[in-house]
Protein backbone atom coordinates (compact mmCIF):
# COMPACT_ATOMS: atom_id res chain seq x y z
CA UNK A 1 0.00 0.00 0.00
CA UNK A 2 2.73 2.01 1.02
CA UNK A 3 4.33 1.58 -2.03
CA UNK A 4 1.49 2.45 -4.21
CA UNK A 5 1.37 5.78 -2.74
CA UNK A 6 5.71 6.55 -3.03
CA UNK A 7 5.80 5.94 -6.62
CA UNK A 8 3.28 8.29 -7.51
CA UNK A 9 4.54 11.13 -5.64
CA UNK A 10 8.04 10.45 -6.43
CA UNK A 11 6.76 10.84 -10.14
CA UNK A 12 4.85 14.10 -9.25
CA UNK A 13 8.39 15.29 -7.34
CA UNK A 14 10.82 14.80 -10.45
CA UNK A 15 8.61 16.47 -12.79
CA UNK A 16 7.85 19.69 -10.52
CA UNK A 17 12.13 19.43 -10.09
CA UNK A 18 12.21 18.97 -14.26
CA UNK A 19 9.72 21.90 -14.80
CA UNK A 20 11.64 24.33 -12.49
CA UNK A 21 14.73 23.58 -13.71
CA UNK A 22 13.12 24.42 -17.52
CA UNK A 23 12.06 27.61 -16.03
CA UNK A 24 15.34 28.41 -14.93
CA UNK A 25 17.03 27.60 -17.94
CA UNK A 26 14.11 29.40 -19.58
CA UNK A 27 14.91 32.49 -17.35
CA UNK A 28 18.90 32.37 -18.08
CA UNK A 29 18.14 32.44 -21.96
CA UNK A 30 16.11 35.53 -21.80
CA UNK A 31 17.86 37.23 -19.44
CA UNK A 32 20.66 39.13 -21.46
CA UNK A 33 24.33 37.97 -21.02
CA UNK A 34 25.64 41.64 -20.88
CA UNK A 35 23.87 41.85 -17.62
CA UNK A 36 25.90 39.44 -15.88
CA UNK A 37 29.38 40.40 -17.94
CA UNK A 38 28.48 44.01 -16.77
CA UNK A 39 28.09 43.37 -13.36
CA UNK A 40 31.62 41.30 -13.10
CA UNK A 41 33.52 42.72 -16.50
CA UNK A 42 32.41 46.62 -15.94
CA UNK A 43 31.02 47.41 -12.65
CA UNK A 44 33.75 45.81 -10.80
CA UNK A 45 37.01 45.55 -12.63
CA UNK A 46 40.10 47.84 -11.21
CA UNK A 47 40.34 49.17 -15.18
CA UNK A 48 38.63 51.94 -15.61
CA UNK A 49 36.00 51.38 -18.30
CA UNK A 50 34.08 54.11 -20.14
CA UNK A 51 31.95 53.82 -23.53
CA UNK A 52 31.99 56.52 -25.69
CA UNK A 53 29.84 57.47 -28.79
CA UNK A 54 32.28 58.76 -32.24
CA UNK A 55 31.50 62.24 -30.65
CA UNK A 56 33.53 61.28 -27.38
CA UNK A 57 30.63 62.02 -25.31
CA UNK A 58 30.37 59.10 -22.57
CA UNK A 59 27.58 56.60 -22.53
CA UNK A 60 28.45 54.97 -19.16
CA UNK A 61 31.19 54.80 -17.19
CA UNK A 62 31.97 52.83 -14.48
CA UNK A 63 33.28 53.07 -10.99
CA UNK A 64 37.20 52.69 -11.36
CA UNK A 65 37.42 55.21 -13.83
CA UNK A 66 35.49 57.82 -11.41
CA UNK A 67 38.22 57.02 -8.74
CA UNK A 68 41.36 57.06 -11.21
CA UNK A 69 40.59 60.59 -12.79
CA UNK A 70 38.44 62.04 -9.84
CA UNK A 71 35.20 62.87 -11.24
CA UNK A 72 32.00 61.58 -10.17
CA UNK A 73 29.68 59.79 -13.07
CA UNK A 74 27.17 62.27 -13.60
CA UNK A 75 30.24 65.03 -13.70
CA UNK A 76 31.88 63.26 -16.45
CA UNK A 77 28.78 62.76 -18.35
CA UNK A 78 28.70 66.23 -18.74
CA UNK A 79 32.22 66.23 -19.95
CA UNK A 80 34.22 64.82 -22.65
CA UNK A 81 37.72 63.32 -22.34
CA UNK A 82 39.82 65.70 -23.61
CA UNK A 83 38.50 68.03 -20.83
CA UNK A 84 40.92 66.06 -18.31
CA UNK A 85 43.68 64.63 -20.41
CA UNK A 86 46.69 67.02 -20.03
CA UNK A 87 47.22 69.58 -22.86
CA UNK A 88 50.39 68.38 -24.24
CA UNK A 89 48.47 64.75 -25.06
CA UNK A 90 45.39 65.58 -26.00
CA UNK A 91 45.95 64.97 -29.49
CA UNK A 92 48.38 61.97 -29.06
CA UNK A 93 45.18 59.33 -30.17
CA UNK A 94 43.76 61.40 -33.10
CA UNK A 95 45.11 59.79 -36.05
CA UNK A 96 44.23 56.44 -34.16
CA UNK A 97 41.00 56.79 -33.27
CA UNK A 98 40.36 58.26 -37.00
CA UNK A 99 41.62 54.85 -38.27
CA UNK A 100 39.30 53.02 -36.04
CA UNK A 101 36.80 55.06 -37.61
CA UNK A 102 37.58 54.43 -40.70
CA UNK A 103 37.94 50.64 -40.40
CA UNK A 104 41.34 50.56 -40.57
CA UNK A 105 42.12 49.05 -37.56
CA UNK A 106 39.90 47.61 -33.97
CA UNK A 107 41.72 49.05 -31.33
CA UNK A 108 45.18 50.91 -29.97
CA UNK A 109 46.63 51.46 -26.88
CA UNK A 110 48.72 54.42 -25.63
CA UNK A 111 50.28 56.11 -22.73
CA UNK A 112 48.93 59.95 -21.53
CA UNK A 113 48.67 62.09 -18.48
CA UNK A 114 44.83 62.61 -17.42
CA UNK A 115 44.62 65.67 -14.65
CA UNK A 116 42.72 64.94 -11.32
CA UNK A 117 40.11 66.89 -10.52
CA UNK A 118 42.46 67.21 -7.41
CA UNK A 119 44.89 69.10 -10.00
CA UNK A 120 47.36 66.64 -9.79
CA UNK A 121 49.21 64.29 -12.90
CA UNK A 122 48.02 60.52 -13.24
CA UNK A 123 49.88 58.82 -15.54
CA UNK A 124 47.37 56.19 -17.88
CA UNK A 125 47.54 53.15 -19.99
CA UNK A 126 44.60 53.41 -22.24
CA UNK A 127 43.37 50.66 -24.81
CA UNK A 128 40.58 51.92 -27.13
CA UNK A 129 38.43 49.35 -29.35
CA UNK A 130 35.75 50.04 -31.39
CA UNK A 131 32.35 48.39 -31.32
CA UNK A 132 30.40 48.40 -34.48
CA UNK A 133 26.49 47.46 -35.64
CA UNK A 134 25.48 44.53 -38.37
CA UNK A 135 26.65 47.23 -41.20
CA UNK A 136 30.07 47.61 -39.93
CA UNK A 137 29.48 51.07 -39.35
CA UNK A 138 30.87 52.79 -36.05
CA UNK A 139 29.03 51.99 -33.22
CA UNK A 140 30.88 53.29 -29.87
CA UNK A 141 34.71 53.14 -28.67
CA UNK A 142 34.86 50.98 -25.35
CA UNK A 143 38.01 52.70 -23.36
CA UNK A 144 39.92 51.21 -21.03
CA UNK A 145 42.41 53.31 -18.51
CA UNK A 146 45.36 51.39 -16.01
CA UNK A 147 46.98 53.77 -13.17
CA UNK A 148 50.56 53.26 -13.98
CA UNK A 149 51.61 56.68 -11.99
CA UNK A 150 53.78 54.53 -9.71
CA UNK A 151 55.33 52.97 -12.10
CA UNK A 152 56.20 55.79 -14.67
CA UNK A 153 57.34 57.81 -11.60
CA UNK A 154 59.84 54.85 -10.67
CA UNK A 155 60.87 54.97 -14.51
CA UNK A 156 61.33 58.96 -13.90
CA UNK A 157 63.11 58.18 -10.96
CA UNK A 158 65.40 55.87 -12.76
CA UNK A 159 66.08 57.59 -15.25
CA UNK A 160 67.44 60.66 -13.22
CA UNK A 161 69.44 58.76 -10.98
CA UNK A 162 71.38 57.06 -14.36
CA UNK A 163 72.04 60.56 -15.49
CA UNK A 164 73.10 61.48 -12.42
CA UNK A 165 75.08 58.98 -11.76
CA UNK A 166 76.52 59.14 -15.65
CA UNK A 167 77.22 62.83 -14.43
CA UNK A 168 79.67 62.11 -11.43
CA UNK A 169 81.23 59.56 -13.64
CA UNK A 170 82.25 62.28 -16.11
CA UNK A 171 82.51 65.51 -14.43
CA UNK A 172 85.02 67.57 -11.63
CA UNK A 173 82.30 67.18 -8.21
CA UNK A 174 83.50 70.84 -7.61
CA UNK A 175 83.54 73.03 -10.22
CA UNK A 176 80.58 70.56 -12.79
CA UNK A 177 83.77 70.77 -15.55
CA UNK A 178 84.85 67.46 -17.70
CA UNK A 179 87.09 65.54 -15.21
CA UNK A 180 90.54 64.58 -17.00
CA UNK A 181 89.64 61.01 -18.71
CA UNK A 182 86.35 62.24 -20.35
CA UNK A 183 87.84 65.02 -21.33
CA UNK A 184 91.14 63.46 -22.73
CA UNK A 185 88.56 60.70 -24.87
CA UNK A 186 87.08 63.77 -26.59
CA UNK A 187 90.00 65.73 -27.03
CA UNK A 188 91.52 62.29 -28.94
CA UNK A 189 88.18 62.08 -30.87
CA UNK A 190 88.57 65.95 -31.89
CA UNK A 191 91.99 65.22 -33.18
CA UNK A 192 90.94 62.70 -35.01
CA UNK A 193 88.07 64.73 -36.62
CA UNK A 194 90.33 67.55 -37.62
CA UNK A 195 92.87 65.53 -39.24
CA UNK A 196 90.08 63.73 -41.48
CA UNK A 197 89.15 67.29 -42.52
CA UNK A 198 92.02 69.05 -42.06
CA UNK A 199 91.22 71.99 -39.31
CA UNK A 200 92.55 73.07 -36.47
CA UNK A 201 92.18 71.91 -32.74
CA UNK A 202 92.81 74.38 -30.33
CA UNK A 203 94.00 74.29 -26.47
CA UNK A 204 94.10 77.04 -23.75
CA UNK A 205 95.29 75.82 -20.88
CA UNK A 206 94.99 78.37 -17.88
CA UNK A 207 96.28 78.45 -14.11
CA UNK A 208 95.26 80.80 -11.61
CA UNK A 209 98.02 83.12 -10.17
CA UNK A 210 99.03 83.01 -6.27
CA UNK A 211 96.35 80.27 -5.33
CA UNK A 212 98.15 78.70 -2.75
CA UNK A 213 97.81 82.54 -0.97
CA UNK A 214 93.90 82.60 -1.25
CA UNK A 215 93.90 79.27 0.37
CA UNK A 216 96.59 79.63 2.75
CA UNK A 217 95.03 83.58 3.64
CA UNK A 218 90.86 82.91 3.15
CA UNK A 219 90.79 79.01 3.62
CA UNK A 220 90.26 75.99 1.55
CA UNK A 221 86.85 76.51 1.61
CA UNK A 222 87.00 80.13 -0.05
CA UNK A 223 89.59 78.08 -2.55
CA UNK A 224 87.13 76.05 -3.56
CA UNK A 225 84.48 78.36 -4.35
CA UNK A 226 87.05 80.78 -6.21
CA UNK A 227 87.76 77.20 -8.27
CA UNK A 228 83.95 77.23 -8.90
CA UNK A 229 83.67 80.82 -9.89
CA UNK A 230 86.73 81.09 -11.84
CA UNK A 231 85.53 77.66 -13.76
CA UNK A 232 82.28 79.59 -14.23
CA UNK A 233 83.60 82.79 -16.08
CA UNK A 234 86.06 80.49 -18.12
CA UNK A 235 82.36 78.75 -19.31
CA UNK A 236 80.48 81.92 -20.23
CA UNK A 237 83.03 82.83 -22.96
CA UNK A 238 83.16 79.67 -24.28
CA UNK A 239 81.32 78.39 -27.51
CA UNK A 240 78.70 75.70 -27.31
CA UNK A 241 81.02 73.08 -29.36
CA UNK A 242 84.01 74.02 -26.89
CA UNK A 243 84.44 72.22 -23.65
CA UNK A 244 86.11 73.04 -20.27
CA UNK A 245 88.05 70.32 -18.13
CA UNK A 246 89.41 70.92 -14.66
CA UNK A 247 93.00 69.47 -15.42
CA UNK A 248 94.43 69.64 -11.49
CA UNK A 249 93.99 72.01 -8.71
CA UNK A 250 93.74 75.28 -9.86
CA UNK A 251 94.47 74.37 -13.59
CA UNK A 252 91.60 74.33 -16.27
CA UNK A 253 92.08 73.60 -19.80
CA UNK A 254 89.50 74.14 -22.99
CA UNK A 255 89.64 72.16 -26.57
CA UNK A 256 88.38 74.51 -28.89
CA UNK A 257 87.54 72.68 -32.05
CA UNK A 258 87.28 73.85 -35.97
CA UNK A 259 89.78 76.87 -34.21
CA UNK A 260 93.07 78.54 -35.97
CA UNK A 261 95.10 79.25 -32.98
CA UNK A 262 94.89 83.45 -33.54
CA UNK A 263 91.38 83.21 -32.69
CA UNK A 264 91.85 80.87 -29.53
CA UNK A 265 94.34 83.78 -28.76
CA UNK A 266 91.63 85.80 -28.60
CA UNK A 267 89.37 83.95 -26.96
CA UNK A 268 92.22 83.53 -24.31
CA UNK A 269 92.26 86.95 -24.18
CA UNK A 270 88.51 88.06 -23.62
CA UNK A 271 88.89 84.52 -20.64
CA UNK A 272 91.80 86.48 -19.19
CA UNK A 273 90.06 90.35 -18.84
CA UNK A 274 86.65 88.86 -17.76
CA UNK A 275 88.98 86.83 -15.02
CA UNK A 276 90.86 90.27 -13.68
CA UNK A 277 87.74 91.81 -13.60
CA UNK A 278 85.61 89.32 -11.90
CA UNK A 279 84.49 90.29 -8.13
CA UNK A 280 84.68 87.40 -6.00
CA UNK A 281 82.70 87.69 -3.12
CA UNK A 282 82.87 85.24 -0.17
CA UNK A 283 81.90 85.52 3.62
CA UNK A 284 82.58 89.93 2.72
CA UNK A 285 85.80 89.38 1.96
CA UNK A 286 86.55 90.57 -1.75
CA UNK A 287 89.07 88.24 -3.50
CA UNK A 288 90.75 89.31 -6.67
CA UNK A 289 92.45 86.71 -9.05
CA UNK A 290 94.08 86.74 -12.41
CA UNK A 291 95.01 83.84 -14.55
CA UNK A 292 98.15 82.43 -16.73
CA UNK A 293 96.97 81.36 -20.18
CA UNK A 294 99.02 79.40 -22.97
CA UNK A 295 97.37 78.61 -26.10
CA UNK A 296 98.34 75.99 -28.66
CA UNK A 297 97.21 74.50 -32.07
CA UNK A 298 97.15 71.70 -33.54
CA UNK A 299 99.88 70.28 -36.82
CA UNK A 300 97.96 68.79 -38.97
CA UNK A 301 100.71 67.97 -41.35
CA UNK A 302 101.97 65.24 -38.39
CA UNK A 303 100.05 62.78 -35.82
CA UNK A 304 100.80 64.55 -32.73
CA UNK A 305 99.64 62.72 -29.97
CA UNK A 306 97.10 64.40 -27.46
CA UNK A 307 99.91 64.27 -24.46
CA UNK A 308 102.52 66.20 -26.55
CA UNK A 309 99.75 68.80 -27.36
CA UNK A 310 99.30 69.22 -23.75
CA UNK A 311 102.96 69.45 -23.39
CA UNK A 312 103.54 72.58 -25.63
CA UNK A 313 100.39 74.03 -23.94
CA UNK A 314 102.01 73.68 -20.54
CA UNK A 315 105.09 75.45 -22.11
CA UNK A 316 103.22 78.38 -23.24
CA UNK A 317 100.89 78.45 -19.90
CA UNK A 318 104.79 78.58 -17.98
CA UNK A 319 105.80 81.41 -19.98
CA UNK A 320 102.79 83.51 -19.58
CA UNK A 321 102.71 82.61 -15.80
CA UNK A 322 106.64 83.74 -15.65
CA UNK A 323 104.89 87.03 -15.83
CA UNK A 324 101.24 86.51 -14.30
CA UNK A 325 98.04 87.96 -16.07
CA UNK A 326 98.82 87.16 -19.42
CA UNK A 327 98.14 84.94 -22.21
CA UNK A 328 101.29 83.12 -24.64
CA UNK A 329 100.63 81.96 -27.74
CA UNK A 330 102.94 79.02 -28.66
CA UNK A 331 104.32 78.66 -32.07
């Protein structure tokens, strides 16, 4: 009896558990599949997502893009992109997005500042595809935006710290001149230049006069920043091909390339006034200085080496400093 009555209702159980499960099926089918991809893909990804019609006016946007730029949703609904993107980028995606347009391609990426409404710099990854109807025609851009501030700052970061460091491997710490082995490279590769087209190198090589009193009298402190003064108004009548190397202690000396020796006289010459007239200031004590100058060419009817150059301009710098304030031209 019992029996009669479990078989029945057993049969009535499994086809109330087939129907709902054909309702539910039923129920997934109509129910879009953008609704659920939306909810997990858009609503809560850390990318910021926007869509945005061919007149880059937005469509929707979702949360993480309202945190990475600042704005609330309904501000930048009232906005368009290029009303946050910094100046100097806003036209970086133009001839992209035209060929998306034009069919030419389905998406880009690129790399921009976007301001904060905060005012402050967020550095973006973007990746831009387009989304067209059953005619191919354009139907809305989909945008995408990563936060890679950190890691373009760290790149920043890097990159000054190689430069810097690239900077202490080349220069005097003192007086921010060529140090001797950077400068001697050059000076080698300048030679080598002039001989394949046959002009002149130049050196001035230049000492300042009674040193050893300004350091001995004022300190080694008010030494130093004579050496960074004196370095300085060597610099400002130099040419922008020319370059200045602190050669030892007080001594400086300047390669002066595509130069007849006459006019590195001359330049000598205006270096050697502008020293004597230069007021040194330091702690209200005025300190005067003058300098030696000896000024050399180049033969290029023989391979000199760069060490016998030097030589003859150390000869001529000796001679001019027998007498102090004065420049010698070597022959």
């Amino acid at each position: 009896m019992f029996e009669l009555i479990l078989i029945p209702a057993l049969v009535l159980l499994a086809v109330y558990i087939f129907s709902l499960k054909r309702k539910y099926d039923q129920l997934k089918r109509s129910t879009p599949a953008g609704v659920a991809i939306k909810e997990i893909a858009f609503e809560k990804t850390a990318l910021g997502m926007a869509v945005v019609l061919p007149d880059f006016t937005y469509v929707d946007i979702n949360p993480s893009y309202c945190n990475i730029v600042g704005y609330s949703k309904d501000e930048l609904m009232e906005m368009t992109h290029k009303d946050f993107i910094h100046p100097e980028d806003q036209d970086n995606d133009t001839s992209y997005a035209r060929e998306l347009l034009l069919g030419k391609s389905d998406s880009f990426q690129s790399i921009k500042r976007y301001i904060h409404k905060a005012g402050y710099i967020v550095w973006a990854k973007a990746t831009v595809s387009i989304v067209r109807d059953e005619l191919q025609n354009p139907k809305f851009f989909v945008t995408q935006i990563q936060d890679i501030t950190l890691t373009k700052n760290a790149e920043e970061a890097l990159k000054k710290a190689k430069v810097r460091a690239e900077t202490l491997a080349s220069t005097d710490y003192l007086t921010g001149c060529l140090n001797r082995r950077v400068f001697m490279n050059r000076l080698g590769e300048e030679l080598a230049r002039g001989k394949r087209s046959q002009t002149k190198v130049s050196l001035i090589l230049v000492d300042i006069d009674n040193f050893k009193s300004i350091n001995d009298f004022y300190g080694h402190l008010a030494g130093d920043y004579v050496l960074q003064q004196f370095s300085e108004c060597l610099s400002q009548e130099t040419r922008t091909y020319d370059f200045i190397c602190r050669f030892g202690g007080e001594e400086f000396i300047i390669c002066l390339p595509d130069t007849e020796i006459q006019d590195a006289y001359l330049i000598a010459e205006r270096m050697r006034q502008s020293v004597e007239e230069m007021m040194t200031v330091y702690e209200g004590s005025l300190i005067k200085i003058t300098g030696s100058f000896g000024v050399v060419g180049s033969r290029l009817e023989s391979d000199e080496p760069t060490d016998r150059l030097i030589a003859r301009a150390d000869q001529a710098m000796y001679k001019a400093k027998s007498v102090r304030n004065r420049v010698y031209k070597s022959a």
